[in-house]
PDB file of N, CA and C in Angstrom:
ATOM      1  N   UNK A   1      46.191  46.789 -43.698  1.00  0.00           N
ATOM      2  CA  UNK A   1      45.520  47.279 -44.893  1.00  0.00           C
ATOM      3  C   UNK A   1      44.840  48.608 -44.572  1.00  0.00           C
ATOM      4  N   UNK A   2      44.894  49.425 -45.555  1.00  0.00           N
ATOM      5  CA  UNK A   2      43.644  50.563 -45.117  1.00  0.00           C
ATOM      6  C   UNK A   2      42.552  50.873 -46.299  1.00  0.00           C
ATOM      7  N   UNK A   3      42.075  51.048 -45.671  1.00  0.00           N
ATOM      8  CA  UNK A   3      40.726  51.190 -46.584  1.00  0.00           C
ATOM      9  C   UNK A   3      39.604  53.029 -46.498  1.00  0.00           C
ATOM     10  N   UNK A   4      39.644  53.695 -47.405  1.00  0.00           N
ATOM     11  CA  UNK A   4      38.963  54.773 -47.140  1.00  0.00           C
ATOM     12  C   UNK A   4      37.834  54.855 -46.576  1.00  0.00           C
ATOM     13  N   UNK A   5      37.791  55.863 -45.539  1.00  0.00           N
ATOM     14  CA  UNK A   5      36.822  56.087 -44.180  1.00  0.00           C
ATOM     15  C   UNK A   5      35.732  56.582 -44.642  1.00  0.00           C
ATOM     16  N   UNK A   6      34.564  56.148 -44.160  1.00  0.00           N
ATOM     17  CA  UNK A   6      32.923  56.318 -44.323  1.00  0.00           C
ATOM     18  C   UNK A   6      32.833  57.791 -44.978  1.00  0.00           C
ATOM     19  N   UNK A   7      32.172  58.306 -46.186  1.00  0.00           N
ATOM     20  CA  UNK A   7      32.074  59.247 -46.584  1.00  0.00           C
ATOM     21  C   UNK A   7      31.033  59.987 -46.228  1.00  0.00           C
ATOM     22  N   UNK A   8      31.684  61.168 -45.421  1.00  0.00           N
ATOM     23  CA  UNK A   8      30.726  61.915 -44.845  1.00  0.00           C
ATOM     24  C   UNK A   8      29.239  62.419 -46.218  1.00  0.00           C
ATOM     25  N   UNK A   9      28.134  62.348 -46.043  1.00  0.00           N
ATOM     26  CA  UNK A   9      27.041  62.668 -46.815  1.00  0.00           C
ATOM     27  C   UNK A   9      27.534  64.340 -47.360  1.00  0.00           C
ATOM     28  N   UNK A  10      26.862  64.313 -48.492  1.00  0.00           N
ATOM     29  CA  UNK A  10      27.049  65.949 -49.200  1.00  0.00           C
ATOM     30  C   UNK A  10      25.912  66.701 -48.387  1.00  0.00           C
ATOM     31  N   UNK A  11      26.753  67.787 -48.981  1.00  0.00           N
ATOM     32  CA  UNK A  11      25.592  68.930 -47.719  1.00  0.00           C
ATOM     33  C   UNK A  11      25.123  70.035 -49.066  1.00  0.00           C
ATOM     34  N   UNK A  12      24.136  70.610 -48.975  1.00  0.00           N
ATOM     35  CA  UNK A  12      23.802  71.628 -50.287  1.00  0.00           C
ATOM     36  C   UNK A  12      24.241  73.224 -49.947  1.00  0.00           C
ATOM     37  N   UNK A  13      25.531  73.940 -50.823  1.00  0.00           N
ATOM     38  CA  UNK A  13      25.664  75.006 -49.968  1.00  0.00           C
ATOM     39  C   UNK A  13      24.130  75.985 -50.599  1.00  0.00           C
ATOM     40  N   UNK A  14      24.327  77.373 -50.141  1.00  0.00           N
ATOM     41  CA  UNK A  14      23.660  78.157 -50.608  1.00  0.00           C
ATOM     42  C   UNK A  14      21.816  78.220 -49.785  1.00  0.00           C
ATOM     43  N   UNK A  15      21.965  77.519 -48.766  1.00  0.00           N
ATOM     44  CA  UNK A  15      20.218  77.533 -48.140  1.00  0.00           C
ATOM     45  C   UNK A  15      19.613  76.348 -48.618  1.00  0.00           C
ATOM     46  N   UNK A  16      18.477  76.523 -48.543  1.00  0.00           N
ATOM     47  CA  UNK A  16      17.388  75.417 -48.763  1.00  0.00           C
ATOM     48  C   UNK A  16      17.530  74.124 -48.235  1.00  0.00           C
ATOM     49  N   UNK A  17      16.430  73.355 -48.527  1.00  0.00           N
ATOM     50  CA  UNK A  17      16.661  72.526 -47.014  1.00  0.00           C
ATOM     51  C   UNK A  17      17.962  71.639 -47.485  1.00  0.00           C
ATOM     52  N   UNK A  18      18.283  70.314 -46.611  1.00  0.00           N
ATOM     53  CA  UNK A  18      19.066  69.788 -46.591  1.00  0.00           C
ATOM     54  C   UNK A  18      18.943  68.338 -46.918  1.00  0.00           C
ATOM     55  N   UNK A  19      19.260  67.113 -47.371  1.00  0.00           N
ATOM     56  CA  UNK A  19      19.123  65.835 -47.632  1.00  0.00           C
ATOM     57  C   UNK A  19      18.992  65.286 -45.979  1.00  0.00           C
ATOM     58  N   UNK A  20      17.679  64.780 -46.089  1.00  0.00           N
ATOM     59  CA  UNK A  20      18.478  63.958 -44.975  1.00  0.00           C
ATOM     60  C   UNK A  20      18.543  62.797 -44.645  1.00  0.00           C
ATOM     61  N   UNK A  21      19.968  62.605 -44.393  1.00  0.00           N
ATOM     62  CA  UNK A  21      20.419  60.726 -44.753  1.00  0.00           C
ATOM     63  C   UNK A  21      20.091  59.876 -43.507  1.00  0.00           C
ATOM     64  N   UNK A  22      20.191  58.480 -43.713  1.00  0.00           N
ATOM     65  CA  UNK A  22      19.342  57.725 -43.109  1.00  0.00           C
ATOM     66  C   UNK A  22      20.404  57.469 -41.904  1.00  0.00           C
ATOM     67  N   UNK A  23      21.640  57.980 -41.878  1.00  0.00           N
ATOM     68  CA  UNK A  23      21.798  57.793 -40.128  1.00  0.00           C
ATOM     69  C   UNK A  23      22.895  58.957 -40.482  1.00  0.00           C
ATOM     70  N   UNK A  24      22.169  59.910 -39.232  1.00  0.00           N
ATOM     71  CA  UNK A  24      22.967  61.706 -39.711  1.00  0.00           C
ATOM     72  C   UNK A  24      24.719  61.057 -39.111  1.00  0.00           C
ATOM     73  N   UNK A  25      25.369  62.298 -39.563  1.00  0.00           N
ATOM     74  CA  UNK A  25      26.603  62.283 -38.666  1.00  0.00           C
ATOM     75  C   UNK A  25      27.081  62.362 -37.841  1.00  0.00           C
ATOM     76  N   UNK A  26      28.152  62.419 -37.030  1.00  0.00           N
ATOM     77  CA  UNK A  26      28.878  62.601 -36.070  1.00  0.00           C
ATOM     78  C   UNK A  26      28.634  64.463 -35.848  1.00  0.00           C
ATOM     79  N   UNK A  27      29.305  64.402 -37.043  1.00  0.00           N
ATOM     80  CA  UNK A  27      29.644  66.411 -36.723  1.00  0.00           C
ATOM     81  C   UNK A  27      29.012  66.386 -37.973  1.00  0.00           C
ATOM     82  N   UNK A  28      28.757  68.196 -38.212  1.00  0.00           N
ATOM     83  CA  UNK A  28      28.047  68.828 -39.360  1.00  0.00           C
ATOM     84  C   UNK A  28      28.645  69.124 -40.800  1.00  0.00           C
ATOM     85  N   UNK A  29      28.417  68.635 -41.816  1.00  0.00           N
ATOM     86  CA  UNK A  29      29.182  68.818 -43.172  1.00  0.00           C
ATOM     87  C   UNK A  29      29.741  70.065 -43.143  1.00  0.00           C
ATOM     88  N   UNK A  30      30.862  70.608 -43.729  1.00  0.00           N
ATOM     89  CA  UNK A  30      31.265  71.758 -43.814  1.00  0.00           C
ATOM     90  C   UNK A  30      30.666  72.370 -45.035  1.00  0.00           C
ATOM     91  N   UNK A  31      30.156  74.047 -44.993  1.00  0.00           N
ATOM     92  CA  UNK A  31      29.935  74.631 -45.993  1.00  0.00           C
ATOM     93  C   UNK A  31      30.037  75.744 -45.890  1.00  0.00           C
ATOM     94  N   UNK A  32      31.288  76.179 -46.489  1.00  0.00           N
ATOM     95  CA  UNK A  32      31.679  77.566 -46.017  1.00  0.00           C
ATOM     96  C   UNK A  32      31.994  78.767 -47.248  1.00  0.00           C
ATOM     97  N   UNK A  33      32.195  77.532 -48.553  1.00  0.00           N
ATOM     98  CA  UNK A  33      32.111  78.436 -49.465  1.00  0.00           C
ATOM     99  C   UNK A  33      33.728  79.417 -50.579  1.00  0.00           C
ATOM    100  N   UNK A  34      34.640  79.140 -49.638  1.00  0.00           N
ATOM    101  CA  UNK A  34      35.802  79.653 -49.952  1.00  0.00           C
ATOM    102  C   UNK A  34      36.601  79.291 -51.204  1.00  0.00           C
ATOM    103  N   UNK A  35      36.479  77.675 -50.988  1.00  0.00           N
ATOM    104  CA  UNK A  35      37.376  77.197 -51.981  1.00  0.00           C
ATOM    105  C   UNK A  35      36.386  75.657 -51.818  1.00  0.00           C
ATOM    106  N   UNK A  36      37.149  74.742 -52.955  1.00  0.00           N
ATOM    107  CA  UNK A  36      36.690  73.224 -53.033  1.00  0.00           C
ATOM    108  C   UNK A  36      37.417  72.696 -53.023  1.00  0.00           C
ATOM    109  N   UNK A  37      37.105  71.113 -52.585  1.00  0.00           N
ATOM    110  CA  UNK A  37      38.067  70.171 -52.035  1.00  0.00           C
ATOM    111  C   UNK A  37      37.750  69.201 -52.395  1.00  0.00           C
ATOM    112  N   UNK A  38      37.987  67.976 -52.653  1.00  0.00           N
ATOM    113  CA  UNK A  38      36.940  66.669 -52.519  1.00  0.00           C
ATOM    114  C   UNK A  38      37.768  65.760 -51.648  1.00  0.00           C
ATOM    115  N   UNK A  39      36.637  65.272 -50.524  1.00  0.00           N
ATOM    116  CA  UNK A  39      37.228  64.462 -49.361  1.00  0.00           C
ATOM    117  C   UNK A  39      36.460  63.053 -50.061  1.00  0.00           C
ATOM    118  N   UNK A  40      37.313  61.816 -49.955  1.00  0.00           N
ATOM    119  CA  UNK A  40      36.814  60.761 -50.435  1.00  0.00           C
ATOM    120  C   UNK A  40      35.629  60.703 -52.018  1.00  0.00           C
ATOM    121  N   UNK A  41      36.746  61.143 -52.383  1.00  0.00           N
ATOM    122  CA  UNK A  41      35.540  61.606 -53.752  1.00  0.00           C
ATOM    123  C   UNK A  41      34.707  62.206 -53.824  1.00  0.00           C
ATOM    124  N   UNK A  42      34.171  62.801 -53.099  1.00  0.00           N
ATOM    125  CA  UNK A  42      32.805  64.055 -52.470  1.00  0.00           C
ATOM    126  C   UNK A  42      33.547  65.526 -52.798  1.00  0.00           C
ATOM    127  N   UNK A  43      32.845  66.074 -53.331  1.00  0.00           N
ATOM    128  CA  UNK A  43      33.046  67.984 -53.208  1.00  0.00           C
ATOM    129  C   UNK A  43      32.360  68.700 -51.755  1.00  0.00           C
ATOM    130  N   UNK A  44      33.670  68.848 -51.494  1.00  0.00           N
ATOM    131  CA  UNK A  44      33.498  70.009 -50.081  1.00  0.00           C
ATOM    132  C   UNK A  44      34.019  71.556 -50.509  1.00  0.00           C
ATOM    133  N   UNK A  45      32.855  72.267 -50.020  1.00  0.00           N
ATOM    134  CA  UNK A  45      33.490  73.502 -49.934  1.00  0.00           C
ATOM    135  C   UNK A  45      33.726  73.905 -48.527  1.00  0.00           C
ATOM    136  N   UNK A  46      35.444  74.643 -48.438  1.00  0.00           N
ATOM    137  CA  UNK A  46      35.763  74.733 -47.385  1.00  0.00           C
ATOM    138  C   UNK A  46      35.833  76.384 -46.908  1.00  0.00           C
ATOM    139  N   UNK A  47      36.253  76.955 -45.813  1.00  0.00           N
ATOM    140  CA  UNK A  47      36.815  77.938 -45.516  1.00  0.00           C
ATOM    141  C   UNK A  47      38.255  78.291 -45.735  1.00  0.00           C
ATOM    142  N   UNK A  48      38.825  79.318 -46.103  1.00  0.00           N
ATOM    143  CA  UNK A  48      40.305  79.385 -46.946  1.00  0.00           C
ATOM    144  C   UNK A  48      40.846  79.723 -45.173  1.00  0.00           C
ATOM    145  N   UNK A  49      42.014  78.523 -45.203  1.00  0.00           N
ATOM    146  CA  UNK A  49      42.693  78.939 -44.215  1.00  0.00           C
ATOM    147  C   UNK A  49      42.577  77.640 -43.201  1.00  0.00           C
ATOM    148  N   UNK A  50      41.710  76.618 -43.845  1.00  0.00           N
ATOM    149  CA  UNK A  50      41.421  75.624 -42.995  1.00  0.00           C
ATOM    150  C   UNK A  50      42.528  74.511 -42.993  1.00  0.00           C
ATOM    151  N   UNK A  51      43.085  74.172 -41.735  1.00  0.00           N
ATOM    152  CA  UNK A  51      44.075  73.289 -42.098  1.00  0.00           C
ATOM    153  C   UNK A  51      43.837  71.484 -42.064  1.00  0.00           C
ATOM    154  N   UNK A  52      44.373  70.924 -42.688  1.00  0.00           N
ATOM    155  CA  UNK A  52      44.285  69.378 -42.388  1.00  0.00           C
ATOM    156  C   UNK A  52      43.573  68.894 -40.880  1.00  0.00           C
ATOM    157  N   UNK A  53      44.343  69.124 -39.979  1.00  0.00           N
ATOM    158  CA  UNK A  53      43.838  68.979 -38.368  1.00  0.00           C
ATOM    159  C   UNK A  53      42.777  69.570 -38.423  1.00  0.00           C
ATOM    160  N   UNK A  54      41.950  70.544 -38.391  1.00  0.00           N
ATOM    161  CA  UNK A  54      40.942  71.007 -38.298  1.00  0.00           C
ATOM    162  C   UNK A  54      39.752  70.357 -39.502  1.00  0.00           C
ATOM    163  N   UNK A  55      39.803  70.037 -40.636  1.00  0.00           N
ATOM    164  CA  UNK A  55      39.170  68.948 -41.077  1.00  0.00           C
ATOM    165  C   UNK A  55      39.267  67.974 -40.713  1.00  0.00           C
ATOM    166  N   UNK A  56      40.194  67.478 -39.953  1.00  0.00           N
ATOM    167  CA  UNK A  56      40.395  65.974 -39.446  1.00  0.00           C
ATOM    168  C   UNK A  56      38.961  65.522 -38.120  1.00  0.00           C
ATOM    169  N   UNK A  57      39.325  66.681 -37.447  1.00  0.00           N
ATOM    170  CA  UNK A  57      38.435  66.919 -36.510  1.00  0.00           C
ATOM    171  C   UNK A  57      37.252  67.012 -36.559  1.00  0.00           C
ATOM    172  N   UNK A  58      36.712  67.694 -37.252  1.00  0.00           N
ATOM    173  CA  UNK A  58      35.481  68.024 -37.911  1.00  0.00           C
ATOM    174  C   UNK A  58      34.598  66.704 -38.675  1.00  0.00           C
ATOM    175  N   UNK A  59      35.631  65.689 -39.173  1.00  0.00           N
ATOM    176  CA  UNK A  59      34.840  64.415 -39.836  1.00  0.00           C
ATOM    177  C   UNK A  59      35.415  63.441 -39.098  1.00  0.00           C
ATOM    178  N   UNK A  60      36.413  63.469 -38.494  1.00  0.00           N
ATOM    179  CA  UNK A  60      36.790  62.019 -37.903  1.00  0.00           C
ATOM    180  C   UNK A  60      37.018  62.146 -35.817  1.00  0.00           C
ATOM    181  N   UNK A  61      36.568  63.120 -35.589  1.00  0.00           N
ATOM    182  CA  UNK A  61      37.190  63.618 -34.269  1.00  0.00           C
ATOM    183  C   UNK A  61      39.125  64.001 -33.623  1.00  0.00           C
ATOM    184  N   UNK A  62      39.200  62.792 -32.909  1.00  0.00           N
ATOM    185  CA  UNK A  62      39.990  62.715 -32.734  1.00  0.00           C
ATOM    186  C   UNK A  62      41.607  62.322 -33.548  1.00  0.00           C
ATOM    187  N   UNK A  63      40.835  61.544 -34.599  1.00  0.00           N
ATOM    188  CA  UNK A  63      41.627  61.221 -35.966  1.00  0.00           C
ATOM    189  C   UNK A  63      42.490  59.881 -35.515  1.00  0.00           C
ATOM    190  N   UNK A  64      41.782  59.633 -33.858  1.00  0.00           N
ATOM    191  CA  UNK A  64      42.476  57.841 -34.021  1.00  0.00           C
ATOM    192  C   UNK A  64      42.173  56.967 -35.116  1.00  0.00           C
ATOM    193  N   UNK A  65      43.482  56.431 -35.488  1.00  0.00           N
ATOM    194  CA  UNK A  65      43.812  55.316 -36.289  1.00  0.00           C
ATOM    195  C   UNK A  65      42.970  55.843 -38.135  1.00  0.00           C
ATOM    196  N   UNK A  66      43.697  57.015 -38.152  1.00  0.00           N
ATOM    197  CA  UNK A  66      43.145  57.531 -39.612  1.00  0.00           C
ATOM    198  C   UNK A  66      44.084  58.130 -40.216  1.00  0.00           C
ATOM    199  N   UNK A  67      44.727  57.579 -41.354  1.00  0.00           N
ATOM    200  CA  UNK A  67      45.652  58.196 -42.014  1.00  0.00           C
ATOM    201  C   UNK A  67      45.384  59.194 -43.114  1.00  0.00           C
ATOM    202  N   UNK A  68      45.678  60.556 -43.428  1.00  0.00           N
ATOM    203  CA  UNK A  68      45.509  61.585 -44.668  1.00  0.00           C
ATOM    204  C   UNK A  68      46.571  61.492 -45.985  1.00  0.00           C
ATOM    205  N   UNK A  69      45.775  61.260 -46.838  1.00  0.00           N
ATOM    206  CA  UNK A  69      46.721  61.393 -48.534  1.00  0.00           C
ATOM    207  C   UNK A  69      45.886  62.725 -48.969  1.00  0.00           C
ATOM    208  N   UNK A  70      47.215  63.677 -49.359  1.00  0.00           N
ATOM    209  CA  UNK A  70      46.486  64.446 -50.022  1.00  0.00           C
ATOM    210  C   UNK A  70      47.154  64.249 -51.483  1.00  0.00           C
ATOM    211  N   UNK A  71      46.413  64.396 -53.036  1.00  0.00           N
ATOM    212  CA  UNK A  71      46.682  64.291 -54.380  1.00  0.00           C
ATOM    213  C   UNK A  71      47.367  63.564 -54.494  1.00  0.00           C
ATOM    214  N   UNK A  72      46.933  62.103 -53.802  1.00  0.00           N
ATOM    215  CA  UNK A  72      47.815  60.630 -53.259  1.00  0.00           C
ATOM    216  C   UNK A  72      48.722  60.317 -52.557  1.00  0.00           C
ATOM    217  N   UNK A  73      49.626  61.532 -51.890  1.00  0.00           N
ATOM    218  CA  UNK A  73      50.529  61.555 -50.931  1.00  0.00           C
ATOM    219  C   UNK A  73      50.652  61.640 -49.713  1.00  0.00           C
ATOM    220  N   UNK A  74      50.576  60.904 -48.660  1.00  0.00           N
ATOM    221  CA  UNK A  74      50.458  60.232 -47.424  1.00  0.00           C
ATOM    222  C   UNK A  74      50.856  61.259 -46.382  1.00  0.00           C
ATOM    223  N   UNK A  75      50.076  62.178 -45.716  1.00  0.00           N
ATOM    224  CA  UNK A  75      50.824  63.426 -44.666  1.00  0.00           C
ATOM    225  C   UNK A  75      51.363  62.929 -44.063  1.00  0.00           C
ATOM    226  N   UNK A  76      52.353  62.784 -43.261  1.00  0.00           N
ATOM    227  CA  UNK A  76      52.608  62.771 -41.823  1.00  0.00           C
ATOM    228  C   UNK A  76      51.557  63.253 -39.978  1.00  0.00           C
ATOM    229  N   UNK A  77      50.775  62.225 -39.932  1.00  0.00           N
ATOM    230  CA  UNK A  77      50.317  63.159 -38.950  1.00  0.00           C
ATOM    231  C   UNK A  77      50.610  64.585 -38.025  1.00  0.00           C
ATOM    232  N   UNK A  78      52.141  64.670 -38.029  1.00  0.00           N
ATOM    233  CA  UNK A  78      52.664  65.879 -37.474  1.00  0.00           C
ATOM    234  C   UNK A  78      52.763  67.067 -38.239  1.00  0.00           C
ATOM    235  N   UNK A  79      52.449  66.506 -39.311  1.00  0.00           N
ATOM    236  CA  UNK A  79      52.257  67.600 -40.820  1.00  0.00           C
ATOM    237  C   UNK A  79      50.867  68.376 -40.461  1.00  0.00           C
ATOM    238  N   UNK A  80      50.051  67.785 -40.020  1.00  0.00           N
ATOM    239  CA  UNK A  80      48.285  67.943 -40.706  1.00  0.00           C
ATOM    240  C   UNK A  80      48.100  69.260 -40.016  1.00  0.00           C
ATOM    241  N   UNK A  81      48.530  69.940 -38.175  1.00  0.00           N
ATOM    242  CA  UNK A  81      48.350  71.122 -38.385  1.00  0.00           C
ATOM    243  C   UNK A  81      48.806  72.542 -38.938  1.00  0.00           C
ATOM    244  N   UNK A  82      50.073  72.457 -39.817  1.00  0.00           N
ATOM    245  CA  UNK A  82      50.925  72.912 -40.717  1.00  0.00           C
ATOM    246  C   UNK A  82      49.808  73.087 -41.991  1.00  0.00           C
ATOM    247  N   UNK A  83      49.772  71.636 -42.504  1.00  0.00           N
ATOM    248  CA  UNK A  83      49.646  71.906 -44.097  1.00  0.00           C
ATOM    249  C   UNK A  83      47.714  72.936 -44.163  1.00  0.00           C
ATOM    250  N   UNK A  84      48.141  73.765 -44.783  1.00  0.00           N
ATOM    251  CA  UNK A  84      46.614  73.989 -45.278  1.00  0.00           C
ATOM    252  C   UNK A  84      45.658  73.588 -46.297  1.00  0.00           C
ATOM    253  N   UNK A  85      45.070  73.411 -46.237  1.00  0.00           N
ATOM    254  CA  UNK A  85      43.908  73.030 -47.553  1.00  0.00           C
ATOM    255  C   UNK A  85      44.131  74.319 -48.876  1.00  0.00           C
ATOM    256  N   UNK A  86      44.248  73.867 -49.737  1.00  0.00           N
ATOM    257  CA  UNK A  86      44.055  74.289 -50.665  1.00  0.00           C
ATOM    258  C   UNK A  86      43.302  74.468 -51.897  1.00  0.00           C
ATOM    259  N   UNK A  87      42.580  75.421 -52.378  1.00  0.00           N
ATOM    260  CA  UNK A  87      41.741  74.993 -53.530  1.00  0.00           C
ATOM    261  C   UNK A  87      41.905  74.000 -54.527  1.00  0.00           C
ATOM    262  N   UNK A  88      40.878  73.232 -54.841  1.00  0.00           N
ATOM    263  CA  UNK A  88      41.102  71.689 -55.677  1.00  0.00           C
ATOM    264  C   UNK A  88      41.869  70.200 -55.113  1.00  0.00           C
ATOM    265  N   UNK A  89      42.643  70.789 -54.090  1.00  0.00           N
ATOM    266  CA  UNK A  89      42.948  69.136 -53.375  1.00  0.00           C
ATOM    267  C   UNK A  89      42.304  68.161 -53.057  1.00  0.00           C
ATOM    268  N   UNK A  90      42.755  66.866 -53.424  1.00  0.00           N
ATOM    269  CA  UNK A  90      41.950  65.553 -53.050  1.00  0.00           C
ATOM    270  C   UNK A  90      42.180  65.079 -52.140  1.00  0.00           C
ATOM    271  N   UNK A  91      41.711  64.880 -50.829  1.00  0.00           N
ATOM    272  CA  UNK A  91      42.081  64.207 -49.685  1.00  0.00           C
ATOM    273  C   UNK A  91      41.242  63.253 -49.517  1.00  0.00           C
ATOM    274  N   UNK A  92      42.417  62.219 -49.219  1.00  0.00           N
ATOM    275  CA  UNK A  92      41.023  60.704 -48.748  1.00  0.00           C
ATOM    276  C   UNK A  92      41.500  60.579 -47.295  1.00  0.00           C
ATOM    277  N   UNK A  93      40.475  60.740 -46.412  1.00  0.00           N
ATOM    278  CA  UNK A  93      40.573  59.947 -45.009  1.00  0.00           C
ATOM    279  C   UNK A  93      39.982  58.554 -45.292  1.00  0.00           C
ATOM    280  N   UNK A  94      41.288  57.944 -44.669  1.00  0.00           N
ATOM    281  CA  UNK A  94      41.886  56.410 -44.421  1.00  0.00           C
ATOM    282  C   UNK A  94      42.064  55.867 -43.288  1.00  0.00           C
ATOM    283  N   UNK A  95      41.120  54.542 -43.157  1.00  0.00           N
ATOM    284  CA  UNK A  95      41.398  53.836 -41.869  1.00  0.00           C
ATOM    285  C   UNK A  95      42.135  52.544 -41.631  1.00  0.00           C
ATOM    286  N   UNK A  96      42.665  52.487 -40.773  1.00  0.00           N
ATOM    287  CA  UNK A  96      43.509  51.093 -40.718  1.00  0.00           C
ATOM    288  C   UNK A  96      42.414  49.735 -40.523  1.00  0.00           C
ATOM    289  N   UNK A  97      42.712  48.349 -41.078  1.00  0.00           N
ATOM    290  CA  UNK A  97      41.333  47.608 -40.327  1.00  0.00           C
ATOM    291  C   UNK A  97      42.834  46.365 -40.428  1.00  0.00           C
ATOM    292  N   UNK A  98      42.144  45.511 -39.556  1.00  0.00           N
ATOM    293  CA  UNK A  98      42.711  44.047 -39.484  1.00  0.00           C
ATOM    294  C   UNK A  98      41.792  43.190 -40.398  1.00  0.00           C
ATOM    295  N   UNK A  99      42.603  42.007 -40.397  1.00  0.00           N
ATOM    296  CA  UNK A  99      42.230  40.912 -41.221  1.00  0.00           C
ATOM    297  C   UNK A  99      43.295  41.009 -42.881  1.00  0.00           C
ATOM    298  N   UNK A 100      43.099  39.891 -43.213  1.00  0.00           N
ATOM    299  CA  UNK A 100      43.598  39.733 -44.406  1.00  0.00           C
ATOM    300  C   UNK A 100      42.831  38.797 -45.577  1.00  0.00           C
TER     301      UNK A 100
END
């Protein structure tokens, strides 16, 4: 089964302080301003030019056992440093779990 991966907290672009949630992250929200994205239903603004792998990294590290749909369609992991992000895409990072 997979089930969509912990949603990284929103970050506020533009300055001022920041929310801060009750157990911070791994790595730092992206806010770069270029274009928008929404990762797991969240609005990210990204840097133009940013590819799949490099968001992967950025919220999930290494990207063990995490699958990418972008506008519901399932990448290929060998895809993700190829494809680029594009303005308005929906990407859900997805994790595998056991049990039934």
């Amino acid at each position: 089964a997979l089930r969509a991966a912990a949603r990284p907290p929103p970050r506020l672009c533009g300055g001022g302080p920041q929310p801060s949630p009750p157990q911070a992250p791994t790595t730092a929200p992206i806010c770069r301003g270029d274009m928008r994205i929404s990762v797991n239903g969240a609005a990210r603004e990204l840097g133009a030019g940013q590819t799949v792998a490099e968001l992967v990294a950025e919220l999930a590290g290494d990207g063990r056992g995490i699958a990418v749909a972008i506008d519901g369609s399932v990448l290929p992991r060998g895809q993700w440093s190829l494809r680029t992000l594009r303005d308005g895409d929906s990407v859900e990072l997805l994790t595998a779990v056991q049990g039934g």
